[in-house]
Protein backbone atom coordinates (compact mmCIF):
# COMPACT_ATOMS: atom_id res chain seq x y z
CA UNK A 1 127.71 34.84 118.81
CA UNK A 2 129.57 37.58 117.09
CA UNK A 3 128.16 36.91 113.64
CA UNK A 4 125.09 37.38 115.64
CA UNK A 5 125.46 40.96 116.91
CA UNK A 6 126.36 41.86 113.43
CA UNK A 7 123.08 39.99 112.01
CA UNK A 8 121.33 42.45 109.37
CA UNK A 9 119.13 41.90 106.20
CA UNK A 10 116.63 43.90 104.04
CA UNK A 11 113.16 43.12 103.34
CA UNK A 12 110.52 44.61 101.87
CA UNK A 13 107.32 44.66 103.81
CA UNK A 14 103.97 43.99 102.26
CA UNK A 15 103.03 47.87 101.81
CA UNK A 16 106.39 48.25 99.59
CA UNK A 17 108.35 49.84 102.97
CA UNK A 18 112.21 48.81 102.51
CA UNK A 19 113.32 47.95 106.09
CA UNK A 20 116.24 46.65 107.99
CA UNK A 21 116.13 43.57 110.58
CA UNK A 22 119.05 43.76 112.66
CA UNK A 23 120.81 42.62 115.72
CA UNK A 24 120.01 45.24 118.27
CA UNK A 25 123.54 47.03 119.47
CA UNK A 26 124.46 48.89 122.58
CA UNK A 27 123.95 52.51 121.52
CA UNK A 28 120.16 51.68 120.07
CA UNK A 29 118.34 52.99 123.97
CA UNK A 30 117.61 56.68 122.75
CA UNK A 31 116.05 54.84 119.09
CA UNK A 32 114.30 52.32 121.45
CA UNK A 33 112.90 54.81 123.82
CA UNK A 34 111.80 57.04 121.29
CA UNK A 35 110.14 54.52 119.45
CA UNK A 36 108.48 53.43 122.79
CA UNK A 37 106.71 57.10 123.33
CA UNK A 38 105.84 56.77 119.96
CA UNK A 39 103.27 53.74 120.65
CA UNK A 40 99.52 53.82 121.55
CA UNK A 41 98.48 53.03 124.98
CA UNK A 42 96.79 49.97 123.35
CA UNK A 43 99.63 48.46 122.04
CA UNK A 44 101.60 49.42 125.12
CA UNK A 45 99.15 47.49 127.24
CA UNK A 46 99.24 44.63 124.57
CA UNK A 47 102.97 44.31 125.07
CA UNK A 48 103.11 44.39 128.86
CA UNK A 49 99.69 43.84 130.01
CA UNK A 50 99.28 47.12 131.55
CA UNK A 51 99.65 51.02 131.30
CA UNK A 52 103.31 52.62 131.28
CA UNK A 53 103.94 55.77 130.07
CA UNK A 54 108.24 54.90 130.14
CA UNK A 55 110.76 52.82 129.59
CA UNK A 56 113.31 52.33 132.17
CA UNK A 57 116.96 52.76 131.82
CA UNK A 58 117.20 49.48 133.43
CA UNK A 59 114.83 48.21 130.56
CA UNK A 60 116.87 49.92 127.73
CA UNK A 61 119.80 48.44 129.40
CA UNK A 62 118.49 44.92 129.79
CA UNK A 63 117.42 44.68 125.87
CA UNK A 64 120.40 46.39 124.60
CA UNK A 65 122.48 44.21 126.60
CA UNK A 66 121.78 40.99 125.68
CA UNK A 67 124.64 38.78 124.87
CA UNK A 68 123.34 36.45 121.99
CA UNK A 69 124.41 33.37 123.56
CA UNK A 70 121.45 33.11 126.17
CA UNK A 71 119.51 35.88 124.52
CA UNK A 72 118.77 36.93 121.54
CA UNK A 73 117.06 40.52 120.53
CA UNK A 74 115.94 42.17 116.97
CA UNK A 75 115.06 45.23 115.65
CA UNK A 76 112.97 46.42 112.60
CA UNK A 77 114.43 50.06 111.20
CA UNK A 78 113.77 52.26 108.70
CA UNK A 79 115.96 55.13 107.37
CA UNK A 80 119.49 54.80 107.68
CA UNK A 81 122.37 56.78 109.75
CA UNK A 82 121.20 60.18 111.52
CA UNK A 83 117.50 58.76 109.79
CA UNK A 84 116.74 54.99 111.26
CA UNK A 85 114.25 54.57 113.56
CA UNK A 86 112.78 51.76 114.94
CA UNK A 87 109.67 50.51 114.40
CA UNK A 88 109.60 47.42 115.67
CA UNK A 89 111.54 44.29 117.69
CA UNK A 90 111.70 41.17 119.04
CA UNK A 91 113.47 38.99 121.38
CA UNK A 92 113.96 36.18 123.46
CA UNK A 93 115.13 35.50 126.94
CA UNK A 94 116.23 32.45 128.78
CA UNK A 95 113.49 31.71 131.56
CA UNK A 96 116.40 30.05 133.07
CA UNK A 97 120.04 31.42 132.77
CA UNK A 98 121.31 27.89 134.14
CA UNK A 99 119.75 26.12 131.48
CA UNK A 100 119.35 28.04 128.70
CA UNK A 101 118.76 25.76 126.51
CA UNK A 102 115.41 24.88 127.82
CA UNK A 103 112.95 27.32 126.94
CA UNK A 104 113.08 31.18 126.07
CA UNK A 105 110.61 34.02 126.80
CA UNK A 106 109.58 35.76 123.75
CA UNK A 107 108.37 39.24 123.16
CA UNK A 108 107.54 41.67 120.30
CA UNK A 109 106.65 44.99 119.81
CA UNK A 110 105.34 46.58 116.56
CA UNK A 111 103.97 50.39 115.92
CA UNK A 112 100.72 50.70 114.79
CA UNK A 113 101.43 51.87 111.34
CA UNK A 114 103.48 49.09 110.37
CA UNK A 115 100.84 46.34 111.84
CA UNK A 116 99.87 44.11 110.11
CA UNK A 117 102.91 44.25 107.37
CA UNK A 118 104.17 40.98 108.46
CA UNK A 119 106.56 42.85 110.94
CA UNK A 120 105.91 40.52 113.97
CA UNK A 121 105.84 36.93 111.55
CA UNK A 122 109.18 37.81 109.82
CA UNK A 123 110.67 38.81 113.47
CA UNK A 124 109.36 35.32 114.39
CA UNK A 125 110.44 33.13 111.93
CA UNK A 126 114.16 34.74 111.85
CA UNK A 127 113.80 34.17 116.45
CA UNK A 128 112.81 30.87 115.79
CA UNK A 129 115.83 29.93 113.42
CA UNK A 130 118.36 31.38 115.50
CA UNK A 131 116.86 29.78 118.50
CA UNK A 132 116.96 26.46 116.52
CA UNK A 133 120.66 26.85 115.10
CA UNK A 134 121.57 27.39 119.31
CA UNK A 135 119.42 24.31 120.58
CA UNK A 136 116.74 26.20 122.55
CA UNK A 137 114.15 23.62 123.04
CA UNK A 138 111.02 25.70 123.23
CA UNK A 139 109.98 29.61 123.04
CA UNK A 140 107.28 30.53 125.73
CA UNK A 141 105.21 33.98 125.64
CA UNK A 142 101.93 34.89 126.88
CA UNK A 143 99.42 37.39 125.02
CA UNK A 144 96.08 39.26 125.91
CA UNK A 145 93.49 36.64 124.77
CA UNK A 146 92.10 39.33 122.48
CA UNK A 147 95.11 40.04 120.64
CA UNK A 148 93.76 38.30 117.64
CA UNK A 149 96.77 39.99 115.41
CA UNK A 150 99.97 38.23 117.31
CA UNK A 151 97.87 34.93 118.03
CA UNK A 152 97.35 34.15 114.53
CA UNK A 153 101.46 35.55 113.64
CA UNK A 154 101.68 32.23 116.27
CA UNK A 155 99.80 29.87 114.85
CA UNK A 156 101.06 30.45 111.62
CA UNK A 157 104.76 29.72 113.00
CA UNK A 158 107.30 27.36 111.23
CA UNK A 159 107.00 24.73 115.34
CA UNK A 160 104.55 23.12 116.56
CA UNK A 161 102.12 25.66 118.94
CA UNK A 162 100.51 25.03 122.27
CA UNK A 163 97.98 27.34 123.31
CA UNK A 164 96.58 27.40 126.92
CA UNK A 165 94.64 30.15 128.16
CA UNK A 166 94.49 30.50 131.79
CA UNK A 167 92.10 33.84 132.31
CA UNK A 168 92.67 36.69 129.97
CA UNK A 169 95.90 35.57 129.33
CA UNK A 170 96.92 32.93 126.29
CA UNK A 171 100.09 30.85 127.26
CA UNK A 172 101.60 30.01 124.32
CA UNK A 173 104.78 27.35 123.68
CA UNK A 174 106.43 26.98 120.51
CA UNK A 175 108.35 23.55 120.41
CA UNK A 176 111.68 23.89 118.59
CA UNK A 177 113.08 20.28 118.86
CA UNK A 178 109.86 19.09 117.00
CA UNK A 179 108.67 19.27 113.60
CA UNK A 180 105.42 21.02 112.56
């Protein structure tokens, strides 16, 4: 768990951007927020399936919060110090506290400018290790059946993928304790 919280490594996204993926810490809510008022009301409605113009404190707290054992959360920065912003994230939550082991709820949010980079597939593939090295069975998240974008990043992932639509609304199950 602690190595966790003090997770960080460089990459170089497909554009030539230099970026950090990091565990996300305690003092990141005024980054997170401001990246949040920084997104489109597309991709705000992509992410949470509906309009909001701001993020909760409760929301800042719940994501900078997590404790790594249960849950798990990511950012993407650039810049460094005074300079880093963030420009993207993921993370996972068990659906379950009691069993955490069973299945997680994953989410991810990427700014427009750096869609498409392979932001939201590297997020995924480093979510799906961790979640692997901890014995989560299965990561669970639903997404607008017209998000082509983050339904392909899915289909493309290192597990086995279950799709099941059920309306406008793609179900989607990513089975960790099988091989693809």
């Amino acid at each position: 768990m602690e190595q966790l919280r003090n997770y960080v490594a460089e990459r170089t996204l497909k554009d030539g951007t230099m970026v950090a993926v990091r565990a996300v810490r305690p003092d990141d809510g005024p980054k997170i927020h401001k990246a949040f008022k920084g997104l489109s009301p597309d991709t705000v409605y992509s992410r949470f399936f509906g309009h909001k113009s701001d993020v909760s404190d409760a929301e800042l707290s719940h994501i900078t919060g997590v404790d790594f054992d249960r849950d798990v959360a990511l950012l993407v920065t650039i810049g460094k110090g005074e300079d880093e912003m963030v420009i993207g994230g993921a993370s996972y939550f068990a659906i379950d506290p009691a069993h955490p082991l069973n299945s997680a709820d994953l989410a991810f949010t990427v700014e427009e400018e750096y869609q498409g980079l392979g932001v939201a597939s590297d997020l995924l593939r480093r979510l799906i290790e961790i979640a692997r090295q901890k014995g989560v069975a299965r990561l669970e998240a639903d997404v607008l059946a017209d998000n082509q974008p983050m339904l392909a990043v899915f289909r493309h992932a290192d597990a086995p993928v279950r799709l099941r639509r059920e309306d406008d609304i793609i179900h989607v199950t990513l089975a960790l304790d099988a091989t693809k």
